[in-house]
N, C-alpha and C. Protein backbone atom coordinates (compact mmCIF):
# COMPACT_ATOMS: atom_id res chain seq x y z
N UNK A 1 68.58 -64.41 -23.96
CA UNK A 1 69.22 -65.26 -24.94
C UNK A 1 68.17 -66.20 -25.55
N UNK A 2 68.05 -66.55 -27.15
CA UNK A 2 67.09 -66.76 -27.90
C UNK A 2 67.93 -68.25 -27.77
N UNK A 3 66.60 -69.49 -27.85
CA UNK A 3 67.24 -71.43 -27.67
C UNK A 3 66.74 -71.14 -29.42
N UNK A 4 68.23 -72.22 -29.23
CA UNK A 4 68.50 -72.46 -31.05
C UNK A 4 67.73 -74.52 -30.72
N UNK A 5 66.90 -74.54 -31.48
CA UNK A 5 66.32 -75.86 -31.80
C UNK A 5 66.65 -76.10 -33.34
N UNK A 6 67.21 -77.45 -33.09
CA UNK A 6 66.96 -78.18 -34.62
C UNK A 6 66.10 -79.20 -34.33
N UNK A 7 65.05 -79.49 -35.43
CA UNK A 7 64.29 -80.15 -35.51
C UNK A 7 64.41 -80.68 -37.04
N UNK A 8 64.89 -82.34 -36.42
CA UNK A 8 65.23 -83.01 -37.66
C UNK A 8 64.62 -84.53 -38.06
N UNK A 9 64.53 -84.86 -39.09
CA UNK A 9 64.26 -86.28 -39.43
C UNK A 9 65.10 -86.93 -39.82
N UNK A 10 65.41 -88.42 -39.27
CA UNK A 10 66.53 -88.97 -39.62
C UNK A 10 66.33 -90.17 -39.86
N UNK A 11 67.07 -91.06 -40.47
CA UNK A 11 67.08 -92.38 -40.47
C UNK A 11 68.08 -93.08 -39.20
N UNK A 12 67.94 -94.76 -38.83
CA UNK A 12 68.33 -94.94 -37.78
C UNK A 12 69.92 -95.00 -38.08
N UNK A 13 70.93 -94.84 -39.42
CA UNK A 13 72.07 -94.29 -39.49
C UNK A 13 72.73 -93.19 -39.63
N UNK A 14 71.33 -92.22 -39.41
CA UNK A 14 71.76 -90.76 -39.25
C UNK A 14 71.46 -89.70 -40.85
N UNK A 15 71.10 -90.55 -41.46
CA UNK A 15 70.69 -90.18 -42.67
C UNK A 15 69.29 -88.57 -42.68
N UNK A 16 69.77 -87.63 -43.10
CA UNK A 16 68.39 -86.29 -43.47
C UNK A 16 68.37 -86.13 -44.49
N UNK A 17 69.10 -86.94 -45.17
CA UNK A 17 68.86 -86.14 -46.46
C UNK A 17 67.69 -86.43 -47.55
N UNK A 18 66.79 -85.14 -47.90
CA UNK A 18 65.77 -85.09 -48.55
C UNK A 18 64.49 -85.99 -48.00
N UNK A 19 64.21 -86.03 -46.79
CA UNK A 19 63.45 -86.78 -46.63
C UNK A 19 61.64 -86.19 -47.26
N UNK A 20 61.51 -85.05 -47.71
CA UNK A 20 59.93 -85.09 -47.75
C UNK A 20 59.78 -85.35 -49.67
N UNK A 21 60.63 -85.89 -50.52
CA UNK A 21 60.00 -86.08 -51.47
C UNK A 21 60.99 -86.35 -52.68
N UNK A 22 60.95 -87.42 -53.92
CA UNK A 22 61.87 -88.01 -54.47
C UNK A 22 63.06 -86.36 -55.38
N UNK A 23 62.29 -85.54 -55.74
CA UNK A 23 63.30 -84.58 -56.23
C UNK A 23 63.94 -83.73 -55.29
N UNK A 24 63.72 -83.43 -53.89
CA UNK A 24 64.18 -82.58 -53.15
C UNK A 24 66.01 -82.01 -52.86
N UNK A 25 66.66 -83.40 -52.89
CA UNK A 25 67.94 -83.33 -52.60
C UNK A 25 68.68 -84.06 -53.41
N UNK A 26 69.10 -84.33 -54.69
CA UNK A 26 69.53 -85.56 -55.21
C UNK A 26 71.31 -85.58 -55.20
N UNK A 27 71.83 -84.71 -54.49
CA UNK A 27 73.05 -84.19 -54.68
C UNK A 27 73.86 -85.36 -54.22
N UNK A 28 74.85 -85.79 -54.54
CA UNK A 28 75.73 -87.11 -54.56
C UNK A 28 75.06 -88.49 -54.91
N UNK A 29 74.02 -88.35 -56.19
CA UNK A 29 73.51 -89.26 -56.07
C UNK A 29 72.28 -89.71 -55.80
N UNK A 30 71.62 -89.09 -54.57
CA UNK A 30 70.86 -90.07 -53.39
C UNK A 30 69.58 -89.81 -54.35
N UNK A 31 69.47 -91.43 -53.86
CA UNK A 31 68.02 -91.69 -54.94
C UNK A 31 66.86 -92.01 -53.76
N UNK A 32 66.68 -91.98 -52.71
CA UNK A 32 65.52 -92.62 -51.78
C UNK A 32 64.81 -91.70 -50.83
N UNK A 33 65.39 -90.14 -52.15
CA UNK A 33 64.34 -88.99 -51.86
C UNK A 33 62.88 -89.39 -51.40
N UNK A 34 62.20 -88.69 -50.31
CA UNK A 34 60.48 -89.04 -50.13
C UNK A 34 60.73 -90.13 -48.70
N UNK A 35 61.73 -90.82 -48.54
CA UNK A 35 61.81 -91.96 -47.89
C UNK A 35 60.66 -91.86 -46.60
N UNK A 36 60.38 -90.18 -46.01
CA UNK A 36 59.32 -90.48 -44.69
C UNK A 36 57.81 -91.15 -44.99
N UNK A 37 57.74 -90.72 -46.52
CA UNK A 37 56.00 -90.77 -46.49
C UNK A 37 55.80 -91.65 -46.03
N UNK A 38 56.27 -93.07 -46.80
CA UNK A 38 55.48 -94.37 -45.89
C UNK A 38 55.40 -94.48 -44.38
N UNK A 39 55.76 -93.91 -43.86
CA UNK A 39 55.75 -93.47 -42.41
C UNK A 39 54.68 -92.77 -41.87
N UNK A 40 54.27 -91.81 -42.58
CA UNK A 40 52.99 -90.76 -42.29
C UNK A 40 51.93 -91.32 -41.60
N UNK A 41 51.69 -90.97 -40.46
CA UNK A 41 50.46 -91.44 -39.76
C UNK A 41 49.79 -90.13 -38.86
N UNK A 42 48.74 -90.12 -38.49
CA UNK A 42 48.20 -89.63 -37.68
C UNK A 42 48.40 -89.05 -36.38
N UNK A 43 49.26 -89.78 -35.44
CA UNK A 43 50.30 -89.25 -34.04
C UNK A 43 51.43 -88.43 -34.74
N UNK A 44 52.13 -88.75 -35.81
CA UNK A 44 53.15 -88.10 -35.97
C UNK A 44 52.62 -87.27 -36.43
N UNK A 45 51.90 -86.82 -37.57
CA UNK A 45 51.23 -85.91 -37.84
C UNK A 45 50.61 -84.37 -37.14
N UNK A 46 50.33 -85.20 -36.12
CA UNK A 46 50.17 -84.28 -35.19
C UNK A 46 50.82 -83.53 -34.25
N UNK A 47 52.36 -84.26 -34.15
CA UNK A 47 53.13 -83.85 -33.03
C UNK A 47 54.24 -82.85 -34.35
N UNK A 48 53.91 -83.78 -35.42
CA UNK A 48 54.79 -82.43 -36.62
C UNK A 48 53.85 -80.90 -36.53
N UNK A 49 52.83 -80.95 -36.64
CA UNK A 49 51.90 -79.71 -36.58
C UNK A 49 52.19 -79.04 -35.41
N UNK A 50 51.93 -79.25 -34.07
CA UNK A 50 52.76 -78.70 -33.06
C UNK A 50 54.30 -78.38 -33.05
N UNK A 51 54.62 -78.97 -33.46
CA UNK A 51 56.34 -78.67 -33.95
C UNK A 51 56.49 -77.19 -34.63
N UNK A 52 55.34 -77.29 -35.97
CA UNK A 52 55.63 -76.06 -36.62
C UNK A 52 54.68 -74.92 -36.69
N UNK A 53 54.33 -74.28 -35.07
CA UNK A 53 54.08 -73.29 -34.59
C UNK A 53 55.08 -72.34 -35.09
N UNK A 54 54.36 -71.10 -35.26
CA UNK A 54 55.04 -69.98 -36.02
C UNK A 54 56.30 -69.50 -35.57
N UNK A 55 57.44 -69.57 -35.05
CA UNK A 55 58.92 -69.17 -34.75
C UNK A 55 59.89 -68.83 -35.84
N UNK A 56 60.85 -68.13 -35.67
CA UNK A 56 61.59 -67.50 -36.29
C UNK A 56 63.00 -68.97 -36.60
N UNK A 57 63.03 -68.84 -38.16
CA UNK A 57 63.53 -70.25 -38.37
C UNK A 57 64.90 -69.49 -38.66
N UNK A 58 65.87 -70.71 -38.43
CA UNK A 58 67.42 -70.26 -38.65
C UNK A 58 67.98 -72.00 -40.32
N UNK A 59 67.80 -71.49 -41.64
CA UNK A 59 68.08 -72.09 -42.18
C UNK A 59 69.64 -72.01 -43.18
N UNK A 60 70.32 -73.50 -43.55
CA UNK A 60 71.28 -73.34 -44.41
C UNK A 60 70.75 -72.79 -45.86
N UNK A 61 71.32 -72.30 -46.94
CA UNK A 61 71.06 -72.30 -48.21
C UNK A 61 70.29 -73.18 -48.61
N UNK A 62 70.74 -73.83 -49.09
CA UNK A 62 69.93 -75.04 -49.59
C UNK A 62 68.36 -75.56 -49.12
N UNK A 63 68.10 -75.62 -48.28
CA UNK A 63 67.29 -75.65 -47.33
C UNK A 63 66.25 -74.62 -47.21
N UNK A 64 66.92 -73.13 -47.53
CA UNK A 64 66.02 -72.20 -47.23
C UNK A 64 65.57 -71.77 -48.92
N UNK A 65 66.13 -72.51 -49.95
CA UNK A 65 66.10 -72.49 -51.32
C UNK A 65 64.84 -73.71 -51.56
N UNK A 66 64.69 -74.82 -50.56
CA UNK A 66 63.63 -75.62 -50.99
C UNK A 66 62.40 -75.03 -50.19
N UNK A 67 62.63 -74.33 -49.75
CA UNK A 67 61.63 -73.87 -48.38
C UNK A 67 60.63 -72.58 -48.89
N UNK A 68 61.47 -72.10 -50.11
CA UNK A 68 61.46 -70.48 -50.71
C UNK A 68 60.64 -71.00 -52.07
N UNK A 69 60.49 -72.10 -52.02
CA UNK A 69 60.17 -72.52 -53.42
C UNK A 69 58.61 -72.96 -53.03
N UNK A 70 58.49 -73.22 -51.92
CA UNK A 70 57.36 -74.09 -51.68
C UNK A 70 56.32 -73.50 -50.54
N UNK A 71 56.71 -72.89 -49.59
CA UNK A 71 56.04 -72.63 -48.45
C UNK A 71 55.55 -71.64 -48.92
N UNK A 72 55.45 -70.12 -49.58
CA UNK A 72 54.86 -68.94 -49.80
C UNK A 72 53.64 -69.24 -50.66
N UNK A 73 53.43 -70.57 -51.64
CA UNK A 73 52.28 -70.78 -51.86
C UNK A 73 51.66 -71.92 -51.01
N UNK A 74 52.13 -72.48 -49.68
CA UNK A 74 51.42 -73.44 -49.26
C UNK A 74 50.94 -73.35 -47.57
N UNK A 75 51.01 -71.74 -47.16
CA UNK A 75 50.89 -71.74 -45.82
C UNK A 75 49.80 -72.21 -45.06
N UNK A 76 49.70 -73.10 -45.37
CA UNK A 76 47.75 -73.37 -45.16
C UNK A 76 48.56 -74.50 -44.17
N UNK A 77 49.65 -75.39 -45.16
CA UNK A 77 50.15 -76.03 -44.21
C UNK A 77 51.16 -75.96 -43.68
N UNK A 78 51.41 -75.17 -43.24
CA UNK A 78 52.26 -74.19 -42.18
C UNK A 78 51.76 -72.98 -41.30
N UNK A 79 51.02 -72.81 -41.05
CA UNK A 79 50.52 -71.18 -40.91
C UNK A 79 51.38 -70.29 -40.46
N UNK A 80 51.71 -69.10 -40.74
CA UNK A 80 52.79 -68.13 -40.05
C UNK A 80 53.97 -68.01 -40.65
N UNK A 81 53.84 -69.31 -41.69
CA UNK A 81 55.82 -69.02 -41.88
C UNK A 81 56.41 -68.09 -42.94
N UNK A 82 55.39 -67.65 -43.10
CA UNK A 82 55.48 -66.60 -43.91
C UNK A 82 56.00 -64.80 -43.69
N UNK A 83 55.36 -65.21 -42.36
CA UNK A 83 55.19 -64.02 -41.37
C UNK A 83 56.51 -63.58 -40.48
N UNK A 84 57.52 -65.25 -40.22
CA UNK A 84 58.33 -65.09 -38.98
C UNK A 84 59.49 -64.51 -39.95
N UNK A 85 60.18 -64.71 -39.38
CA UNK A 85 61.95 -64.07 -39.81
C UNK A 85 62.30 -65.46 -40.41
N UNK A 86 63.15 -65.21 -41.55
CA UNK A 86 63.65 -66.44 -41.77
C UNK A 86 65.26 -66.11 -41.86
N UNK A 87 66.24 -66.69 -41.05
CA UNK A 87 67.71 -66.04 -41.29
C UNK A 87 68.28 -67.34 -42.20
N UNK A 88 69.07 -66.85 -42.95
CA UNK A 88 69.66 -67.63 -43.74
C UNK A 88 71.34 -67.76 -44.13
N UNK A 89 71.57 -68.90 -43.59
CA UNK A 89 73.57 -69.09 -43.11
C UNK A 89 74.09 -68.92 -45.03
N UNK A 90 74.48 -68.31 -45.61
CA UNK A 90 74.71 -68.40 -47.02
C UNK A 90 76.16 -67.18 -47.54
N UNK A 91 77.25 -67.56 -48.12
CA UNK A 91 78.09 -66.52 -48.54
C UNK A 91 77.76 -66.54 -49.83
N UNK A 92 76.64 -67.28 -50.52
CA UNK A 92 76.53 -66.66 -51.90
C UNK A 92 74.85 -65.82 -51.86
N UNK A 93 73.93 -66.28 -51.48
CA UNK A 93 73.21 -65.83 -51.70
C UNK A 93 72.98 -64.70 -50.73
N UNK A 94 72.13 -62.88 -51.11
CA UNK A 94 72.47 -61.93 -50.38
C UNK A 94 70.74 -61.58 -50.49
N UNK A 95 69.85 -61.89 -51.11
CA UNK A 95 68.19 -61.39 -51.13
C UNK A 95 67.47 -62.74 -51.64
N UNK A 96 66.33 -62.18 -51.18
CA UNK A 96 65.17 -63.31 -51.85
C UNK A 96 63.67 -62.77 -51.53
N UNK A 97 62.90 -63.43 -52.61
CA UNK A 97 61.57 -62.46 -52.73
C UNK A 97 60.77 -62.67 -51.52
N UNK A 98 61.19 -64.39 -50.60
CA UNK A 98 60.05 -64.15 -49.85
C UNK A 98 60.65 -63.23 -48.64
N UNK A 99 59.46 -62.72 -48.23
CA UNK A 99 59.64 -61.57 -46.85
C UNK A 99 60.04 -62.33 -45.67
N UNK A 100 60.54 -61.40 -45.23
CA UNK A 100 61.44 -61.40 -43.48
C UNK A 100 62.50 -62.78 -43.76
N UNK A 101 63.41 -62.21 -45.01
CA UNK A 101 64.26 -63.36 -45.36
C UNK A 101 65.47 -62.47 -45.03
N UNK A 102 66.11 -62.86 -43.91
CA UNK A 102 67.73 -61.56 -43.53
C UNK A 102 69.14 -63.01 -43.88
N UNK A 103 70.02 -62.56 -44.32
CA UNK A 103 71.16 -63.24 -44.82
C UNK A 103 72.10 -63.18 -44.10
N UNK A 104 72.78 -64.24 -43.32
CA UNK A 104 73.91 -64.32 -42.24
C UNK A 104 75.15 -65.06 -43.30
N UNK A 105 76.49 -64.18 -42.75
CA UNK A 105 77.56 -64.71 -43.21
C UNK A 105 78.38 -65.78 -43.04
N UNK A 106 78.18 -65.35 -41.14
CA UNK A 106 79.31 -65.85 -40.15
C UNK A 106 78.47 -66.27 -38.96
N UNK A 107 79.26 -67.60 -38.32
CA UNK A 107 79.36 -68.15 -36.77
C UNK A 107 78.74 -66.77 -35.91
N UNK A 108 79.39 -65.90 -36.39
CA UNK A 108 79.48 -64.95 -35.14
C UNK A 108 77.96 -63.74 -35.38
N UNK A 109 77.74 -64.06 -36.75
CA UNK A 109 76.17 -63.39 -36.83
C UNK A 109 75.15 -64.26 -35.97
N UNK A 110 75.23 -65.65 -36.55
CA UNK A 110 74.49 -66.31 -35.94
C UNK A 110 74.52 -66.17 -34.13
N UNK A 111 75.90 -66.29 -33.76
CA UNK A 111 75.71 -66.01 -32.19
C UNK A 111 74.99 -64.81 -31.57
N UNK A 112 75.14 -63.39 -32.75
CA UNK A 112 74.70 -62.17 -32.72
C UNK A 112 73.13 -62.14 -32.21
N UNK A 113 72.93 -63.14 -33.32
CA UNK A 113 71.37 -63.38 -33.07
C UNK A 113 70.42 -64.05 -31.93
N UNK A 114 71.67 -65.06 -31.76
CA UNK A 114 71.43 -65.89 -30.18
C UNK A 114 71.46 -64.91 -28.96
N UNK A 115 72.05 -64.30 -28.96
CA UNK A 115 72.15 -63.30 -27.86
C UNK A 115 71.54 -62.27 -27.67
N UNK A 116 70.00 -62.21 -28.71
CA UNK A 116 69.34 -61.10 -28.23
C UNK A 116 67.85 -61.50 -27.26
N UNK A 117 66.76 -61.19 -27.59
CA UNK A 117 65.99 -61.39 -26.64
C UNK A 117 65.17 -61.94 -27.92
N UNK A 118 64.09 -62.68 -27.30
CA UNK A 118 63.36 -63.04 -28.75
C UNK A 118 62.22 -64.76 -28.15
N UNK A 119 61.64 -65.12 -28.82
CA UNK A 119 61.44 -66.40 -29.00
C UNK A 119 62.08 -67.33 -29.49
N UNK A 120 61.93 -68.95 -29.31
CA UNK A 120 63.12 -70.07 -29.79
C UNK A 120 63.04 -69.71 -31.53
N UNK A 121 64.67 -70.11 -31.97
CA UNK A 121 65.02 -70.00 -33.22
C UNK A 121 65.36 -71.25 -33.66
N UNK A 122 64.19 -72.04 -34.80
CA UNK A 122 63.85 -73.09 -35.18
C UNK A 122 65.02 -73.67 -36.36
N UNK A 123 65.66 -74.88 -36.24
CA UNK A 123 66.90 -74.85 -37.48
C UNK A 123 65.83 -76.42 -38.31
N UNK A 124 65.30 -76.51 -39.34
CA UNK A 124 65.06 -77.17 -40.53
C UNK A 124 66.12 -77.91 -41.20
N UNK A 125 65.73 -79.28 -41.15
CA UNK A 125 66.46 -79.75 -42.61
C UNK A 125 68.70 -78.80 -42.33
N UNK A 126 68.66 -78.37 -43.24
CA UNK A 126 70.00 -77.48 -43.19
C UNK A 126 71.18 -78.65 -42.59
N UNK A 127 71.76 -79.56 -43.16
CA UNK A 127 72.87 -80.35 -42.15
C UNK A 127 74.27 -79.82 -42.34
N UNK A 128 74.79 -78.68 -43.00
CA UNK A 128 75.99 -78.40 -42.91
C UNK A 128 75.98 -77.35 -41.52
N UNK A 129 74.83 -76.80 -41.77
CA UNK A 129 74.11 -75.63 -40.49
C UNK A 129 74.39 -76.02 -39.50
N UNK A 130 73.59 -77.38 -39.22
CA UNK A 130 73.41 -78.09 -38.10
C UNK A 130 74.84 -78.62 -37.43
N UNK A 131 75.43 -79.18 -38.22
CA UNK A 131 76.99 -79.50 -37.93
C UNK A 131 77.51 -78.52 -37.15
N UNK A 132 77.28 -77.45 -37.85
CA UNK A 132 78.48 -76.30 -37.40
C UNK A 132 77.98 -75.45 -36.02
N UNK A 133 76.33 -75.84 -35.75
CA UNK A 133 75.99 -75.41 -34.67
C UNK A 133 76.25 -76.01 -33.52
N UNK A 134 76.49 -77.91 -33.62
CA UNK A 134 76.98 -78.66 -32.61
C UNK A 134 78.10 -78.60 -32.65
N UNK A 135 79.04 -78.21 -32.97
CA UNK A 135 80.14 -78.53 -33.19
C UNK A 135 80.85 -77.22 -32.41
N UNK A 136 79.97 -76.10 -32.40
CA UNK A 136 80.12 -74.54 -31.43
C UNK A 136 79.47 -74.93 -30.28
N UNK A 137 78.66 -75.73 -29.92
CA UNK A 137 77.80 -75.68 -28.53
C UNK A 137 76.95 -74.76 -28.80
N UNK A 138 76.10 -74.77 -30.30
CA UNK A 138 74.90 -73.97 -30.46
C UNK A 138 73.45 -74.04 -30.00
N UNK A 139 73.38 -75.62 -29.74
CA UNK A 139 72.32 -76.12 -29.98
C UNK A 139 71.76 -76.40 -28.51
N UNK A 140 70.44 -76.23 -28.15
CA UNK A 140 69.99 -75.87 -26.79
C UNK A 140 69.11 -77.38 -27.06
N UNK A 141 68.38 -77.69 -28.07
CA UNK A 141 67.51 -78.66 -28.08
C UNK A 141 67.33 -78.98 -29.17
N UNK A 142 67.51 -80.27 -29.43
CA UNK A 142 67.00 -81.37 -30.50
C UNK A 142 65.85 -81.96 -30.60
N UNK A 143 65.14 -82.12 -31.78
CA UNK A 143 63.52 -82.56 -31.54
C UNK A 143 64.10 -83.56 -33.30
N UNK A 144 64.42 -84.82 -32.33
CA UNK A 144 64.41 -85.82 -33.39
C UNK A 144 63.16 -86.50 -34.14
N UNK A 145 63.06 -86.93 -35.09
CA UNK A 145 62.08 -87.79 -35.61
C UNK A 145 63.11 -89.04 -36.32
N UNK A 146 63.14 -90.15 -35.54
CA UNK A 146 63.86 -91.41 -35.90
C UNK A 146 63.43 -92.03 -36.45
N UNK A 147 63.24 -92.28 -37.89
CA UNK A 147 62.74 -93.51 -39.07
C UNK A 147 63.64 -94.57 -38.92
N UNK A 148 62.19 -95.39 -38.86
CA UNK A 148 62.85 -97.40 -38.97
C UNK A 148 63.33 -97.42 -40.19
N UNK A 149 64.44 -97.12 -40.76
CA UNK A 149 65.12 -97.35 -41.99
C UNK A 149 66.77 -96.73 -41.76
N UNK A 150 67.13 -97.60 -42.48
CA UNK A 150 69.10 -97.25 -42.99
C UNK A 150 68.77 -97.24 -44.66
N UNK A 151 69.89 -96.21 -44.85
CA UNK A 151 69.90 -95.40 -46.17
C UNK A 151 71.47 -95.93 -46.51
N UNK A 152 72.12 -96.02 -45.80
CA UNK A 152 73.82 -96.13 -45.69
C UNK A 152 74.55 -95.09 -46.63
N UNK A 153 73.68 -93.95 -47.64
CA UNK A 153 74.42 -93.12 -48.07
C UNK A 153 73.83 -92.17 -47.87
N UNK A 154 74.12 -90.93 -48.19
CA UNK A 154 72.97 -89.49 -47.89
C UNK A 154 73.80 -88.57 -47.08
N UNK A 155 73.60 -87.37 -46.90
CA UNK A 155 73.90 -86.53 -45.69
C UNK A 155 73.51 -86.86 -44.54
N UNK A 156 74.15 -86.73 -43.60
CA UNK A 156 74.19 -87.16 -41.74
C UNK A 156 73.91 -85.65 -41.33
N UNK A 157 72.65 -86.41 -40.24
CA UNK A 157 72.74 -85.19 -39.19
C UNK A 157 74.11 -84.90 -38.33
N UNK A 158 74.54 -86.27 -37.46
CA UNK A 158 75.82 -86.36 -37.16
C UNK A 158 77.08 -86.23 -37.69
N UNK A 159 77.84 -85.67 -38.35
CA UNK A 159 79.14 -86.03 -38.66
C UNK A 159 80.48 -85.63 -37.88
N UNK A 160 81.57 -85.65 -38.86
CA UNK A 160 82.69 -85.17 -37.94
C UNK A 160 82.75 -83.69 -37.55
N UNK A 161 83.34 -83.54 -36.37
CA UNK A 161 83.07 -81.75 -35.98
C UNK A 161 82.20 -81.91 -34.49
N UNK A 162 81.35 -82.96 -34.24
CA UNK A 162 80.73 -82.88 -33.28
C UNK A 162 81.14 -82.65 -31.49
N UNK A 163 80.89 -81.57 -30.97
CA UNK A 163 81.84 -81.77 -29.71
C UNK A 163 80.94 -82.77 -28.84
N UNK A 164 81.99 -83.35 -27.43
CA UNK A 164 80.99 -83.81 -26.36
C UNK A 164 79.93 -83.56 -26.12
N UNK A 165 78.90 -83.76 -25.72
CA UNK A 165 78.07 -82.99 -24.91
C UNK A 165 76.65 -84.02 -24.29
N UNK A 166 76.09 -84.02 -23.52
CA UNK A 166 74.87 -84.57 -22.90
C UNK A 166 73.44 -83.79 -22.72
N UNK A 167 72.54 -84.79 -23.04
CA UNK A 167 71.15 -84.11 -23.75
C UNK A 167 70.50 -84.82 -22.56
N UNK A 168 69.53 -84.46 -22.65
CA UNK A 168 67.76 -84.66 -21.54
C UNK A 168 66.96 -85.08 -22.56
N UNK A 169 66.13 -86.18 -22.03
CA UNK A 169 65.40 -86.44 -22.61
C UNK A 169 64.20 -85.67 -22.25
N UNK A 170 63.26 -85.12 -22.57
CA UNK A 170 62.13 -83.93 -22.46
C UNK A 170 60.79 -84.63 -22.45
N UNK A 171 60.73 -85.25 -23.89
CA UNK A 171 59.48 -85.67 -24.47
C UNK A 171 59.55 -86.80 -24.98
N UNK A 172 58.90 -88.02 -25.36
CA UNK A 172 59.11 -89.13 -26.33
C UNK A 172 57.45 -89.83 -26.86
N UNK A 173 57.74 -90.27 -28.09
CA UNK A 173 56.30 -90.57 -28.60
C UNK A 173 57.11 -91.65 -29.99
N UNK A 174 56.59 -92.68 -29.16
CA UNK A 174 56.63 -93.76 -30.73
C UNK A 174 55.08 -94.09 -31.45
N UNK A 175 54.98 -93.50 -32.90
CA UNK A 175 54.64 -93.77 -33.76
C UNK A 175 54.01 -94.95 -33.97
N UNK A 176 52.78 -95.32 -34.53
CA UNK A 176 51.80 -96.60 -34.95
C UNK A 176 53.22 -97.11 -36.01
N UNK A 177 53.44 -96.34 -37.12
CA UNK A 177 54.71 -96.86 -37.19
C UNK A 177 55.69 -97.03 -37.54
N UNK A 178 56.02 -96.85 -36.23
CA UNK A 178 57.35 -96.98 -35.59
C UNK A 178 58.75 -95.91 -35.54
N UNK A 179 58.05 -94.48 -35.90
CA UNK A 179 58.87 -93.77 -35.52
C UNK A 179 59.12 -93.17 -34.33
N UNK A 180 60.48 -93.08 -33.88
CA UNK A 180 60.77 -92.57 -32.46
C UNK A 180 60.94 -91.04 -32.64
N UNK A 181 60.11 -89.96 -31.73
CA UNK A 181 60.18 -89.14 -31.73
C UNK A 181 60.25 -88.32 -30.45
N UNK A 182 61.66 -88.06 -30.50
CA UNK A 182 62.04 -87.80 -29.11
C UNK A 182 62.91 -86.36 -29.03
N UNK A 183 62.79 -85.61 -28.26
CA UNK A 183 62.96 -84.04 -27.83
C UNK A 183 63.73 -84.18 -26.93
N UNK A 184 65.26 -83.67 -26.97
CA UNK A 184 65.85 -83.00 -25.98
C UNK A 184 66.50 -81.92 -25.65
N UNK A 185 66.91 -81.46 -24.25
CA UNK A 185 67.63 -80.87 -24.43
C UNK A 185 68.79 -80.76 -23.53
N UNK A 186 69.84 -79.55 -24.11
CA UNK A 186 71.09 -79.90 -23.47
C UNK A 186 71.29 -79.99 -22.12
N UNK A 187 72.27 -80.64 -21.77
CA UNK A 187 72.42 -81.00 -20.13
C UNK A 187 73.58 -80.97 -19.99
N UNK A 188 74.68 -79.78 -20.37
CA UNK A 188 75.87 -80.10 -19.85
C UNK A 188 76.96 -81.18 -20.20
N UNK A 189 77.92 -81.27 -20.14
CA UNK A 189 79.22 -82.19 -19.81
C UNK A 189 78.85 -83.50 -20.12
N UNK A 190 79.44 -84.40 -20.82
CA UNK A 190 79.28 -85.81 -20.88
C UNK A 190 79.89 -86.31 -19.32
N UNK A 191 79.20 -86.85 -18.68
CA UNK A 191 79.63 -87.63 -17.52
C UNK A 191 80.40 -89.18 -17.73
N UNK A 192 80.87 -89.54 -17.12
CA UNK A 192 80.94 -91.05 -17.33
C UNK A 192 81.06 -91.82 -15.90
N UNK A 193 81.56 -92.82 -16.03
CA UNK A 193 81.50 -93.70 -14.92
C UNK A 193 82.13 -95.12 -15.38
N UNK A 194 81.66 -96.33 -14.16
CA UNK A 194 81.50 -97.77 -14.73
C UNK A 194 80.11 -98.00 -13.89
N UNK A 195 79.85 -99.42 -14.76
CA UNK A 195 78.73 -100.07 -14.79
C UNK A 195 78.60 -100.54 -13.63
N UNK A 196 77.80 -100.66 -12.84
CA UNK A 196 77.74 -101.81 -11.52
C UNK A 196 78.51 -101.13 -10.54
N UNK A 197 79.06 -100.38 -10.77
CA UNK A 197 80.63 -100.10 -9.38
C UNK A 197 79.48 -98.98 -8.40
């Protein structure tokens, strides 16, 4: 069985939307496209480059439409992604020029795919994707990147749909500054308790 990772950037109200640049996402509006650059430093930099080792990515439309536009002339900074599989969650779109681009309909393709043998399957950006993968118990591991900023409008990584569930913390690295960048993964059942008892 292939681990479904999303690896996302967020703001500290849950905000992804369009974070690498002012035209990327403007859909309802959102004007504070680009919002990570001022953030860009050197540690993060580096732990993003390790992040995007060559794996077979699982993207929404949209997502795999900004990705299709940009990465086939820029693999220099990416290496490989050209090369891996790219599956794509979409009922309108059915081809696309760049290679090892396969088109999923349904929940149940995507599980199709989880269930074979393979290396981890990387989820990008994509937040309707992402929703619908937590919201099934898709998601094996999260590799957050937390920006010191509130947006208060934009697409949420979080929204409604989300089931219970409890994560591990794996990895953590704060940023010169000040982003929290922290990796987990799933752990089962929300537990609870009381405090002190």
């Amino acid at each position: 069985m292939r681990k479904i990772i999303v690896s996302s950037m967020i703001t500290l109200d849950g905000v992804m939307q369009a974070p690498g640049g002012p035209g990327e996402d403007r859909s309802g509006g959102f004007k504070y496209g680009g919002w990570v650059a001022p953030y860009f430093d050197d540690v993060g930099g580096k732990i993003l480059e390790k992040q995007m080792k060559p794996a077979d990515l699982l993207l929404g439309r949209k997502t795999f439409e900004i990705f299709a536009d940009y990465w086939p002339e820029h693999e220099n900074g990416w290496p490989g992604i050209n090369d891996v599989t790219k599956y794509v969650m979409s009922r309108t779109m059915k081809k696309s020029d760049w290679k090892n681009s396969v088109f999923l309909k349904t929940l149940a393709d995507i599980k199709k795919i989880k269930n074979t043998k393979g290396s981890a399957i990387q989820v990008w950006g994509s937040g309707k994707l992402v929703q619908l993968l937590l919201k099934n118990d898709l998601v094996d591991e999260l590799w957050l990147k937390i920006y010191p900023l509130t947006l208060g409008k934009g697409k949420k990584l979080f929204d409604n749909g989300v089931i219970p569930a409890a994560f591990t913390l794996i990895e953590s690295t704060v940023t010169p500054s000040g982003v929290i960048i922290a990796n987990y993964k799933r752990a089962g059942k929300v537990k609870t308790g009381t405090v002190g008892a």
